[in-house]
Protein backbone atom coordinates (compact mmCIF):
# COMPACT_ATOMS: atom_id res chain seq x y z
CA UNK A 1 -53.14 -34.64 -31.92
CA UNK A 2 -50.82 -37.77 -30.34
CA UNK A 3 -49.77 -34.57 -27.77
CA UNK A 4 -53.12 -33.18 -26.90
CA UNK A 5 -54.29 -36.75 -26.19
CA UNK A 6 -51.26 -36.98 -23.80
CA UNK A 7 -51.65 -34.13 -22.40
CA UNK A 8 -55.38 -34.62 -22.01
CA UNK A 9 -54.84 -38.08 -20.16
CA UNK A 10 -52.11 -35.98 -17.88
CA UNK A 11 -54.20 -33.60 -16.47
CA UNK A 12 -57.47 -36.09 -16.21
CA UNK A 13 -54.50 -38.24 -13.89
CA UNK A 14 -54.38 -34.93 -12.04
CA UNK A 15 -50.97 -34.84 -12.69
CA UNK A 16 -49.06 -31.48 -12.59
CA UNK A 17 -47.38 -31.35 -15.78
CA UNK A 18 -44.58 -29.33 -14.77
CA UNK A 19 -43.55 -32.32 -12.46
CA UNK A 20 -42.91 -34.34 -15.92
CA UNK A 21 -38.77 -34.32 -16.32
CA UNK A 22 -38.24 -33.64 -19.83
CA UNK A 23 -35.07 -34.68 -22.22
CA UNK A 24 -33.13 -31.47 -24.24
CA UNK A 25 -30.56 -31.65 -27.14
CA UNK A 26 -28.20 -28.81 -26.83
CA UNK A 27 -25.28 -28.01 -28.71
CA UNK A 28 -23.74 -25.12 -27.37
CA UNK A 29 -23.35 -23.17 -23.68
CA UNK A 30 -26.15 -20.75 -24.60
CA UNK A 31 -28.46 -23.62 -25.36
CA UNK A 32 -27.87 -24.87 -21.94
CA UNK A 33 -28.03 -21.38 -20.21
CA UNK A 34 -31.33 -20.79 -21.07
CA UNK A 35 -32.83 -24.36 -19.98
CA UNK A 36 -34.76 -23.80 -16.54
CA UNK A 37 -34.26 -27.41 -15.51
CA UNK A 38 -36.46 -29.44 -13.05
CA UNK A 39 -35.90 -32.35 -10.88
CA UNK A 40 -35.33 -35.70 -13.57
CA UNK A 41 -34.43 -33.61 -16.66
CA UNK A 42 -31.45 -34.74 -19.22
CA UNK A 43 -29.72 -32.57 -21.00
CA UNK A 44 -27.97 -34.53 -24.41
CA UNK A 45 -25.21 -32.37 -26.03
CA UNK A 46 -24.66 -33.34 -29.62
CA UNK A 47 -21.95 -35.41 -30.48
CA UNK A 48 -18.61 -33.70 -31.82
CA UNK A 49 -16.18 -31.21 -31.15
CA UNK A 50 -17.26 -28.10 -28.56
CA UNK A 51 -14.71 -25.30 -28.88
CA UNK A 52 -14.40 -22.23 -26.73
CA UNK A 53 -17.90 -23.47 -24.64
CA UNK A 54 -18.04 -22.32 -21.22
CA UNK A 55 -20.68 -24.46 -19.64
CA UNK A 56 -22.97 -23.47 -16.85
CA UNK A 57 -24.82 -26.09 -15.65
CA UNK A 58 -27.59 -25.25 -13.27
CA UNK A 59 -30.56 -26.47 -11.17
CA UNK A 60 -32.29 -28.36 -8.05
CA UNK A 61 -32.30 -32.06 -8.41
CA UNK A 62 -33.24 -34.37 -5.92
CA UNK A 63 -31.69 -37.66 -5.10
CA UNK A 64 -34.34 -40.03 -6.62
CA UNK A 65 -34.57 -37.88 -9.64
CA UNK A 66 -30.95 -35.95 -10.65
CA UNK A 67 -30.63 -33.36 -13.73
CA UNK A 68 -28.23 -35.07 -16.03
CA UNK A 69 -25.89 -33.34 -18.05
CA UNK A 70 -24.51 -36.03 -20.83
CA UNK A 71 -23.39 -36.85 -23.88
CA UNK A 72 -25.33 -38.14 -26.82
CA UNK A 73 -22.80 -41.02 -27.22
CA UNK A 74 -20.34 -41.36 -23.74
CA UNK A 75 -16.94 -39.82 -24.87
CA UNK A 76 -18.34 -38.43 -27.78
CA UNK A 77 -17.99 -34.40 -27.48
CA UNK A 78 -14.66 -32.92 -27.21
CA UNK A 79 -14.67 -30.01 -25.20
CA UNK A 80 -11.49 -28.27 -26.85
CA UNK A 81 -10.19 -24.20 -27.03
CA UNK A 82 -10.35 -22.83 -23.78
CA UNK A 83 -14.02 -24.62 -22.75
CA UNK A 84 -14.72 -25.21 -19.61
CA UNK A 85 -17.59 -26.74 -16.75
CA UNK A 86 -19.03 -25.09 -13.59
CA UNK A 87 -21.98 -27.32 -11.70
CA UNK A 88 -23.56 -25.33 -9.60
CA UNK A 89 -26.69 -27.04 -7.98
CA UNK A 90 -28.21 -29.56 -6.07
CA UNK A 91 -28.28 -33.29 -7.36
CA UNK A 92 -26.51 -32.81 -10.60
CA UNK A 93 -24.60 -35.46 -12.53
CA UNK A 94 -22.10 -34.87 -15.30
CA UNK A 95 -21.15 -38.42 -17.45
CA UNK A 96 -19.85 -38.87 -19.89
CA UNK A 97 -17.56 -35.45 -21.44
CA UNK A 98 -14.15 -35.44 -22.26
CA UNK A 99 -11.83 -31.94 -22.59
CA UNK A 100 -8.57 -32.05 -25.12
CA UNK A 101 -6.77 -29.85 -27.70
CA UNK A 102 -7.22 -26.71 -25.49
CA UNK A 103 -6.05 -24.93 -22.05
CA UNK A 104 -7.06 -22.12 -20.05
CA UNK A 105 -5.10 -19.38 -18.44
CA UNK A 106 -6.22 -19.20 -14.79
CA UNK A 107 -8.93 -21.11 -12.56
CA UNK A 108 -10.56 -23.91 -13.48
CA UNK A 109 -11.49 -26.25 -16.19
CA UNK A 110 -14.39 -28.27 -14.15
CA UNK A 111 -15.66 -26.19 -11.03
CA UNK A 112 -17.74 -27.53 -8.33
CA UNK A 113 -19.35 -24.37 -6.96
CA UNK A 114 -19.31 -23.29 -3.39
CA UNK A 115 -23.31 -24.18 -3.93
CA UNK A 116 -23.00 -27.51 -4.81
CA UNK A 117 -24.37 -30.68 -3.41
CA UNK A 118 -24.53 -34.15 -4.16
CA UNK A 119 -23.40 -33.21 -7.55
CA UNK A 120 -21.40 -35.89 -9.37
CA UNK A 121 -18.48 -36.05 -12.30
CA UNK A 122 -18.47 -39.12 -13.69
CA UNK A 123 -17.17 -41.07 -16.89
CA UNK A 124 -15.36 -37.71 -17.74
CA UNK A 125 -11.74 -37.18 -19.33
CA UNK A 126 -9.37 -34.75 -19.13
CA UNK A 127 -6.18 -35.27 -20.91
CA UNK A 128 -3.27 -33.23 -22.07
CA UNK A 129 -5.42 -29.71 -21.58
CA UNK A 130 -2.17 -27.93 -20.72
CA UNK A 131 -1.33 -24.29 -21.05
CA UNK A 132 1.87 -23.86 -23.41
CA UNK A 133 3.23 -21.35 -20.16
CA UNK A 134 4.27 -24.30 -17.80
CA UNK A 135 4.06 -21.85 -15.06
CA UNK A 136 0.30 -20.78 -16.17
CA UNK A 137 -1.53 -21.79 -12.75
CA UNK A 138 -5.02 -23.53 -13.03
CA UNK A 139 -6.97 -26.76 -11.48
CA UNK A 140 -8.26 -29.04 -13.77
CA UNK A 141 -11.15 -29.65 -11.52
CA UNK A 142 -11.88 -27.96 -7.84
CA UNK A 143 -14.47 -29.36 -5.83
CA UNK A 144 -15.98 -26.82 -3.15
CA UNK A 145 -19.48 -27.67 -2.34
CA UNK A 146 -20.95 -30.56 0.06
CA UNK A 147 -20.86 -34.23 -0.49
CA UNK A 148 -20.37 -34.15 -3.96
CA UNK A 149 -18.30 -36.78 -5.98
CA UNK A 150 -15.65 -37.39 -8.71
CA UNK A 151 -15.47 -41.05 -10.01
CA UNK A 152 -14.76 -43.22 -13.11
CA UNK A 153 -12.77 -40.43 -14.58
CA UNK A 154 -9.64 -40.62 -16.56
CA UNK A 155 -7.37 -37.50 -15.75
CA UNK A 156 -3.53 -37.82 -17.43
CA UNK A 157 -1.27 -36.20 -18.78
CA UNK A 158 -0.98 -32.56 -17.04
CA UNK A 159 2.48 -30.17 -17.36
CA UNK A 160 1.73 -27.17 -16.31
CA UNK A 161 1.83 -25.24 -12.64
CA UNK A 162 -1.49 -26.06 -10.60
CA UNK A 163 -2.89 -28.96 -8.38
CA UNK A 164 -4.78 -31.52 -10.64
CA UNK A 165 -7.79 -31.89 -8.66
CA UNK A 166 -8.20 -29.97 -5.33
CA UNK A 167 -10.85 -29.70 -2.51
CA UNK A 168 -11.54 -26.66 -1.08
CA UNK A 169 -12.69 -26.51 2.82
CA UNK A 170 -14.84 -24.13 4.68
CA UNK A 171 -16.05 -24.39 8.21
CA UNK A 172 -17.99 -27.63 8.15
CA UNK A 173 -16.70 -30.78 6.69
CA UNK A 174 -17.86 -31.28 2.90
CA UNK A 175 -18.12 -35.35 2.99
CA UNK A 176 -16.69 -35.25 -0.79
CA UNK A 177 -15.71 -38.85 -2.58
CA UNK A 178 -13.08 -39.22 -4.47
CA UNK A 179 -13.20 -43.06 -6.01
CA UNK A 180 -12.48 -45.44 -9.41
CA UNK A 181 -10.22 -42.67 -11.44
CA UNK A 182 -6.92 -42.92 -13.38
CA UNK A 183 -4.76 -40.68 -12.51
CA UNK A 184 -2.31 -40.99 -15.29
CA UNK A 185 1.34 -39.32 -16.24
CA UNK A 186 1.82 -36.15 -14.71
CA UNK A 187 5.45 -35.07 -15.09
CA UNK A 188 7.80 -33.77 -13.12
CA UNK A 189 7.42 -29.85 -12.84
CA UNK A 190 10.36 -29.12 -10.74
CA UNK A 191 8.87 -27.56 -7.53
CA UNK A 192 5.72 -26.90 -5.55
CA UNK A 193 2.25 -26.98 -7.03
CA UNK A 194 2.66 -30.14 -8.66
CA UNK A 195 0.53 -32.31 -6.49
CA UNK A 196 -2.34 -34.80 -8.31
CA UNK A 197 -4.77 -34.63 -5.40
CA UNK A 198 -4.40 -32.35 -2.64
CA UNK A 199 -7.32 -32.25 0.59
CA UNK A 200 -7.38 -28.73 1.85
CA UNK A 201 -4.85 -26.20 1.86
CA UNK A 202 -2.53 -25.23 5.04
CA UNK A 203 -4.73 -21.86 6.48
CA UNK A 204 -7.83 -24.06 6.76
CA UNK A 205 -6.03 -27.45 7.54
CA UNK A 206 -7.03 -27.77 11.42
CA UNK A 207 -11.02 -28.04 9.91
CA UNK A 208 -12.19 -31.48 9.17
CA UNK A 209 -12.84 -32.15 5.39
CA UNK A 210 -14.03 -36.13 5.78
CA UNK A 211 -13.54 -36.82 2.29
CA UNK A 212 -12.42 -40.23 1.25
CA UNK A 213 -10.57 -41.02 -1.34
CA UNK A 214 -10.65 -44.68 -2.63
CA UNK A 215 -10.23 -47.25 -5.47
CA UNK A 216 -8.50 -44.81 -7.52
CA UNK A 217 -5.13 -45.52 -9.53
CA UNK A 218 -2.43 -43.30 -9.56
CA UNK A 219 0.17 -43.98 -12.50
CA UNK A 220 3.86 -42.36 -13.03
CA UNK A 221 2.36 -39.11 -10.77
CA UNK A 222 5.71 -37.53 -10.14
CA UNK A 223 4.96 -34.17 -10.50
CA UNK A 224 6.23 -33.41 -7.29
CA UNK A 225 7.33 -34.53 -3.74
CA UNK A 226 3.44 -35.12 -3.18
CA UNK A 227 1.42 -37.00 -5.19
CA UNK A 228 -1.49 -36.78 -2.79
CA UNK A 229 -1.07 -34.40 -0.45
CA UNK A 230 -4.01 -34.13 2.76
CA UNK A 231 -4.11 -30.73 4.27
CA UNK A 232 -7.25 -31.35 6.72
CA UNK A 233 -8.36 -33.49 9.18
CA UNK A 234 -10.23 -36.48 9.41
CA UNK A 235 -10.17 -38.11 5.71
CA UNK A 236 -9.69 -41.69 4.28
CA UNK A 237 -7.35 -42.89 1.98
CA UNK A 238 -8.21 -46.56 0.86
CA UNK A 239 -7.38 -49.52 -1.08
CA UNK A 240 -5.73 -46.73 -3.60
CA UNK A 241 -2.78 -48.34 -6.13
CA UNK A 242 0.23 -45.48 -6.20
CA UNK A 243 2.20 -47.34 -9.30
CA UNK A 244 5.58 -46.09 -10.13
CA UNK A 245 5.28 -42.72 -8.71
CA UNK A 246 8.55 -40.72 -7.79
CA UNK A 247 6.18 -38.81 -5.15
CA UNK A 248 4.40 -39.63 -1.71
CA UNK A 249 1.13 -39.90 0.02
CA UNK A 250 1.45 -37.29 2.39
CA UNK A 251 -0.06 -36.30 5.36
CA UNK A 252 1.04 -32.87 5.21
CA UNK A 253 -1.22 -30.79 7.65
CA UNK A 254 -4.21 -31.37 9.78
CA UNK A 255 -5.17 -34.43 12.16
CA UNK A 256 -6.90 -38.18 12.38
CA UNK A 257 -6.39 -39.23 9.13
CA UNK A 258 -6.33 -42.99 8.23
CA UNK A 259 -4.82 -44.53 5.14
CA UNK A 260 -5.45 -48.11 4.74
CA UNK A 261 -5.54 -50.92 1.95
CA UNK A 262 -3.21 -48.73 -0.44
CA UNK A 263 -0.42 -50.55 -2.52
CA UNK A 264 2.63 -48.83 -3.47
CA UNK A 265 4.42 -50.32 -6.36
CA UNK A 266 7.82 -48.60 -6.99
CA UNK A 267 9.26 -51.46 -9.23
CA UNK A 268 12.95 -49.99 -8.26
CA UNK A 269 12.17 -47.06 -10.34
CA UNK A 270 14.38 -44.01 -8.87
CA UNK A 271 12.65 -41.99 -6.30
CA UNK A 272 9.72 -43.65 -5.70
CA UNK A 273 8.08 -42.96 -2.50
CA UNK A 274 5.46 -44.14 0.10
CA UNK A 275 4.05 -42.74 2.95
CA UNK A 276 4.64 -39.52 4.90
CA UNK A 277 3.37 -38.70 8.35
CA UNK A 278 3.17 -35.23 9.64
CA UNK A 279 0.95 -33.78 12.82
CA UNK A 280 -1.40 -35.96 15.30
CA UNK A 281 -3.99 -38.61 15.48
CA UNK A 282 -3.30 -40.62 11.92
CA UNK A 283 -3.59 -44.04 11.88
CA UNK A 284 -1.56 -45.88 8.91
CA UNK A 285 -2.64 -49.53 8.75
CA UNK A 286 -3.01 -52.82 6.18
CA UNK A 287 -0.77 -50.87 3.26
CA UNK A 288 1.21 -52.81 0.71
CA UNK A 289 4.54 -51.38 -0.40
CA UNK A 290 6.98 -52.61 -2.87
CA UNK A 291 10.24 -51.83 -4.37
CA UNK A 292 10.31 -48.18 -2.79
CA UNK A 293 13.91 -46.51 -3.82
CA UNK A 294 13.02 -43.35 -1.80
CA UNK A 295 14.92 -42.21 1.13
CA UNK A 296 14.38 -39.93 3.92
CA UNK A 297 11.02 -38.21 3.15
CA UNK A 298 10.64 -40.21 0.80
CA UNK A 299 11.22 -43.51 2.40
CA UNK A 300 8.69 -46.54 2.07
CA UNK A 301 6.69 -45.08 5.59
CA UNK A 302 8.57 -41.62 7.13
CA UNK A 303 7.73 -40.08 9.77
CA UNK A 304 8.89 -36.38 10.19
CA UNK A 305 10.67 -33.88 12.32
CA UNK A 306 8.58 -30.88 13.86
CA UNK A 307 9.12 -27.71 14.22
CA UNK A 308 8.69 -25.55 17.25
CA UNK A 309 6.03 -22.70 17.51
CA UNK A 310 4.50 -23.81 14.00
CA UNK A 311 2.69 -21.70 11.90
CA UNK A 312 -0.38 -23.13 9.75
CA UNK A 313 2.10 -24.25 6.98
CA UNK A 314 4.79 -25.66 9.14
CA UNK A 315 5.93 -29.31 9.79
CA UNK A 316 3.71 -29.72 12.92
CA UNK A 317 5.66 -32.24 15.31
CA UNK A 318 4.26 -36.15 14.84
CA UNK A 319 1.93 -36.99 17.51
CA UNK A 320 -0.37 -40.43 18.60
CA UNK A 321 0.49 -41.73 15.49
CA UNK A 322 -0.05 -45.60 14.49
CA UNK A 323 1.32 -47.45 12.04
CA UNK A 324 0.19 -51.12 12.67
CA UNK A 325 0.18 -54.06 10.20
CA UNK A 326 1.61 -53.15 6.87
CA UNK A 327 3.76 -54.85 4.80
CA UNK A 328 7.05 -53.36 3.09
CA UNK A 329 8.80 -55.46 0.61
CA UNK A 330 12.46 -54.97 -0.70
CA UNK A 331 12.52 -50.67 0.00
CA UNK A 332 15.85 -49.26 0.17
CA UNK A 333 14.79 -47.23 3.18
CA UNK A 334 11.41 -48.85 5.23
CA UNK A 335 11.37 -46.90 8.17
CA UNK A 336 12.45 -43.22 8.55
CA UNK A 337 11.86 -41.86 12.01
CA UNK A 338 12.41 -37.85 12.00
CA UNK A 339 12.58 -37.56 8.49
CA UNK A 340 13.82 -34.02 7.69
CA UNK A 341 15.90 -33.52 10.65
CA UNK A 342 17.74 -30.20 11.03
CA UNK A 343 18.87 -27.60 13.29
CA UNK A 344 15.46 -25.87 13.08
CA UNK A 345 13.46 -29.01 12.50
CA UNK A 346 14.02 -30.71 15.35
CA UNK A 347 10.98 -32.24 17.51
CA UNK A 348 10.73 -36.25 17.40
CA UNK A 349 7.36 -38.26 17.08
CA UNK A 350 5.65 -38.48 20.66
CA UNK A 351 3.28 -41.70 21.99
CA UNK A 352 3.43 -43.03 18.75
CA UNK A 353 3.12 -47.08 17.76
CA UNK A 354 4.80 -49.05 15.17
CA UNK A 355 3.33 -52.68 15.61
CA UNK A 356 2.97 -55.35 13.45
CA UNK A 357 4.63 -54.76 10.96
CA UNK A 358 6.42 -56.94 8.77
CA UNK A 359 9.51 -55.37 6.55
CA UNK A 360 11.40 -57.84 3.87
CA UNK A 361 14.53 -56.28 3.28
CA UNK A 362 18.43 -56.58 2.60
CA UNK A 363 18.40 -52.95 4.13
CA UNK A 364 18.71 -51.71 7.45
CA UNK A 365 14.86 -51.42 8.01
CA UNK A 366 15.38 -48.42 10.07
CA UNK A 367 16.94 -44.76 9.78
CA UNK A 368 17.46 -42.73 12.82
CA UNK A 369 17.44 -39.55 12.08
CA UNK A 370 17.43 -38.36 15.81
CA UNK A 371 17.64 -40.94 19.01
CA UNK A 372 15.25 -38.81 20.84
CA UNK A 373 12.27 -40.35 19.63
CA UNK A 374 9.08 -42.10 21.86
CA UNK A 375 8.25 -44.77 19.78
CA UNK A 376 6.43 -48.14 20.82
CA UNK A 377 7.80 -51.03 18.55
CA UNK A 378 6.16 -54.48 19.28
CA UNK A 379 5.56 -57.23 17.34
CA UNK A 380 7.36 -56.47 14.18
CA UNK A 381 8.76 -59.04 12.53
CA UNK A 382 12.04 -58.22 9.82
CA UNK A 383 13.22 -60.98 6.84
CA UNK A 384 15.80 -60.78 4.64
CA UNK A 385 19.71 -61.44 3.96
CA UNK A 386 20.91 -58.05 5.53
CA UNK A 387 23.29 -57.53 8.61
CA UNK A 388 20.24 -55.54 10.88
CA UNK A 389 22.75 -54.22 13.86
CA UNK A 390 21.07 -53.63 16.87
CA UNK A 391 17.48 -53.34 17.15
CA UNK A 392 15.01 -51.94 19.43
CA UNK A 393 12.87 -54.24 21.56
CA UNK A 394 9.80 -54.84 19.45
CA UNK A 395 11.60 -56.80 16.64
CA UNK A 396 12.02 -60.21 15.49
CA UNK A 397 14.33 -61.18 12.81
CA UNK A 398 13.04 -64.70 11.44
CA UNK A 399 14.01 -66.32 8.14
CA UNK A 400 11.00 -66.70 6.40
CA UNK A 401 10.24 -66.51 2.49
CA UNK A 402 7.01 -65.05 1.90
CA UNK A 403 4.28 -66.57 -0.74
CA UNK A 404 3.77 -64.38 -3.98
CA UNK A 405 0.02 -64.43 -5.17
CA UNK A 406 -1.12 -64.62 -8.97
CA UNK A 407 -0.75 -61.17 -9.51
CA UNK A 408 2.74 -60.98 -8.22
CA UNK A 409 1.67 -59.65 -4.55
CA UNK A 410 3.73 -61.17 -1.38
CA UNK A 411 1.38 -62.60 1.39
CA UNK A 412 2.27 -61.97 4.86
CA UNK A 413 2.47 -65.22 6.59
CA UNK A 414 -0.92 -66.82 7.37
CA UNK A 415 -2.58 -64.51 4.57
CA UNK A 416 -4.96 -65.79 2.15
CA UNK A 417 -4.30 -65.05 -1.89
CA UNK A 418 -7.05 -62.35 -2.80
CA UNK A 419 -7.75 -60.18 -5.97
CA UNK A 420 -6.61 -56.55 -5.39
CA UNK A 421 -9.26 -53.73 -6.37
CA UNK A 422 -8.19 -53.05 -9.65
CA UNK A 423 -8.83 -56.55 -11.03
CA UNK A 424 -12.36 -56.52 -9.27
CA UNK A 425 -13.34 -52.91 -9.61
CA UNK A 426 -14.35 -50.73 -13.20
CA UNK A 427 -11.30 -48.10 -13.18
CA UNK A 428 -12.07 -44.87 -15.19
CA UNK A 429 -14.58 -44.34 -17.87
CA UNK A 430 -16.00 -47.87 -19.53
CA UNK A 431 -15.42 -46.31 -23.26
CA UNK A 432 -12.04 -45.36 -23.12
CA UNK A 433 -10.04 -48.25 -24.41
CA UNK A 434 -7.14 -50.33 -22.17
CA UNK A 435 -8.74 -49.46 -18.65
CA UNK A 436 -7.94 -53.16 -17.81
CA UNK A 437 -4.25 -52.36 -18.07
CA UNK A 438 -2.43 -55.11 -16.68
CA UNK A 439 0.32 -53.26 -14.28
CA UNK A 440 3.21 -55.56 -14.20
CA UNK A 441 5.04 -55.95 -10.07
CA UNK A 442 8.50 -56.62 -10.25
């Protein structure tokens, strides 16, 4: 009776009452695969364990009213066997799952279709959902689509052979955001394919991807040489905290990238790295970067030798590149300039600017690796107790002893003390436990 009344006053509203979103309780795949969603629907999946559940989640959203795809209490389900997500719509958001206890054997355990946009993963975990075959090859979540977003995820733990999250280009730029996630332990895995984020891949790096990636932590990611490794053009890397990681950021291929507002802890722990310039146009500014061990291509800022005649996955030769107002503190090796230098690796940055800078450092704050390098040095300034040699024109070595803020953080001179992100910003799902982690700067 209560419904017919409803249902009466509905239609005498002239209201259409497909237009109504509706709420569902699923609790398998096949209860969600049969759902022909609208615009503002939620879809609840019961609380508790989801084993072997391939989930296809499906329909048109629109931005004022999204299909939501959560869980009846956030963190709640276990996806677990070898379960799985693809989103594959317009307007969808995900919040809220979390995948453990299981693995898959090839592809991917959270897909973005090539259909997607402004679809959203958010609140999500993935930990530990490793193959037993370290050299079994899958993502743990590819993003294809347009202007669709991963954030306030917690992703840790992964051991196996495969990029940990990877965005996949086509001809126009997808606009993807990448923001507020843990990235926790990934291990070494002794070779390529180890990477935590990569942007692109080298036979479609000369197309502009625009995604940014920001706010995110990145925590003992040492899987391999590159932690985060951009093979397109045009993205932004910002106000990111890369803490103990024996890997890089690392502009690997494509053009007009800018990374700014990053810190770079390294806490003397062996191998740690910073920030690695390869091809034209990228613009390195305002980073923070601390207790770096890493030499060569691995130094606290390198820039790299090119090659001749490059192919698509070559070491294209370092061009307009500028690397203006950051601060290294107390890196074995600041500055690399033709990182990687060999016989067949051999052309030096070109019209490129290192200004600004200020390196603290009992070091020598630079490493030739080839004197036939164009370089513009002015206004750097260089502290600390070491014996520098000669230096270029462009450097001034001044005995200064630089503030510390609350949180351990040197000031440059003249700087003000403020909070860094992750003290102001929510970090990775709010019901998983210890997110305010306290990350100690020695």
């Amino acid at each position: 009776m209560k419904k017919t009344i409803i249902l009466g006053l509905i239609l005498f509203l002239g209201i259409n009452p497909s237009l109504i979103a509706k709420e569902y309780q699923i609790k398998s795949a096949k209860d969600l695969a049969v759902l022909n969603l609208k615009p503002g629907d939620k879809v609840i999946m019961q609380a508790g364990e989801w084993k072997d559940q391939q989930l296809v989640f499906k329909g048109t959203g629109t931005k004022n009213k999204p299909i939501t795809l959560i869980s009846a209490k956030p963190g709640g389900i276990v996806l677990s066997g070898n379960s799985t997500l693809k989103i594959d719509g317009t307007w969808l958001v995900v919040d809220g799952l979390s995948f453990a206890n299981g693995y898959i054997d090839k592809g991917d355990v959270v897909l973005f279709s090539t259909k997607s946009i402004w679809c959203r993963l958010t609140k999500t975990a993935i930990v530990e959902y490793n193959n037993p075959d370290k050299t079994a090859d899958y993502r743990w979540i590819s993003m294809n689509g347009f202007n669709n977003r991963v954030d306030h995820c917690f992703i840790k733990g992964k051991s196996h052979q495969g990029v940990t999250l990877t965005v996949w280009l086509s001809d126009k730029p997808n606009y993807h955001r990448i923001d507020h996630n843990y990235f926790g332990e990934r291990p070494e895995l002794g070779g390529n394919g180890g990477e935590t984020l990569r942007i692109g891949n080298s036979t479609r790096s000369l197309h502009d991807s625009k995604t940014t990636i920001e706010n995110n932590i990145f925590e003992h990611c040492d899987g391999e040489l590159e932690a985060v490794s951009i093979k397109s053009c045009k993205n932004i890397i910002r106000n990111n905290l890369f803490y103990e990681c024996k890997a890089t950021l690392t502009l690997r291929h494509g053009n007009n990238s800018e990374v700014y507002g990053n810190y770079f802890i390294g806490n003397n722990k062996p191998g740690t790295g910073g920030i690695r310039i390869i091809a034209e146009g990228h613009n390195v500014h305002d980073n923070y970067l601390q207790g770096i061990t890493g030499k060569s291509v691995s130094a606290a800022i390198s820039i790299m030798a090119g090659l001749p005649n490059p192919e698509l996955k070559s070491h294209w030769q370092v061009k307009n590149a500028s690397i203006i107002n950051n601060l290294i503190i107390n890196s074995v090796e600041p500055f690399s300039i033709s990182a990687g230098y060999n016989p067949g690796r051999y052309l030096p940055p070109l019209n490129t600017i290192f200004s600004k800078n200020v390196i603290v450092t009992d070091h020598e704050p630079l490493k030739w690796n080839d004197d036939k390098v164009e370089i513009e040095f002015k206004d750097n300034l260089i502290a600390g107790n070491g014996t520098f040699g000669k230096l270029p024109s462009g450097f001034t070595v001044k005995d200064i002893k630089l503030k510390k803020d609350q949180n351990g953080l040197y000031l440059k001179p003249d700087e003000l003390a403020h909070e860094p992100f992750w003290k102001t910003e929510v970090i990775g799902p709010s019901w998983i436990k210890g997110m305010t982690k306290v990350f100690k700067i020695e």
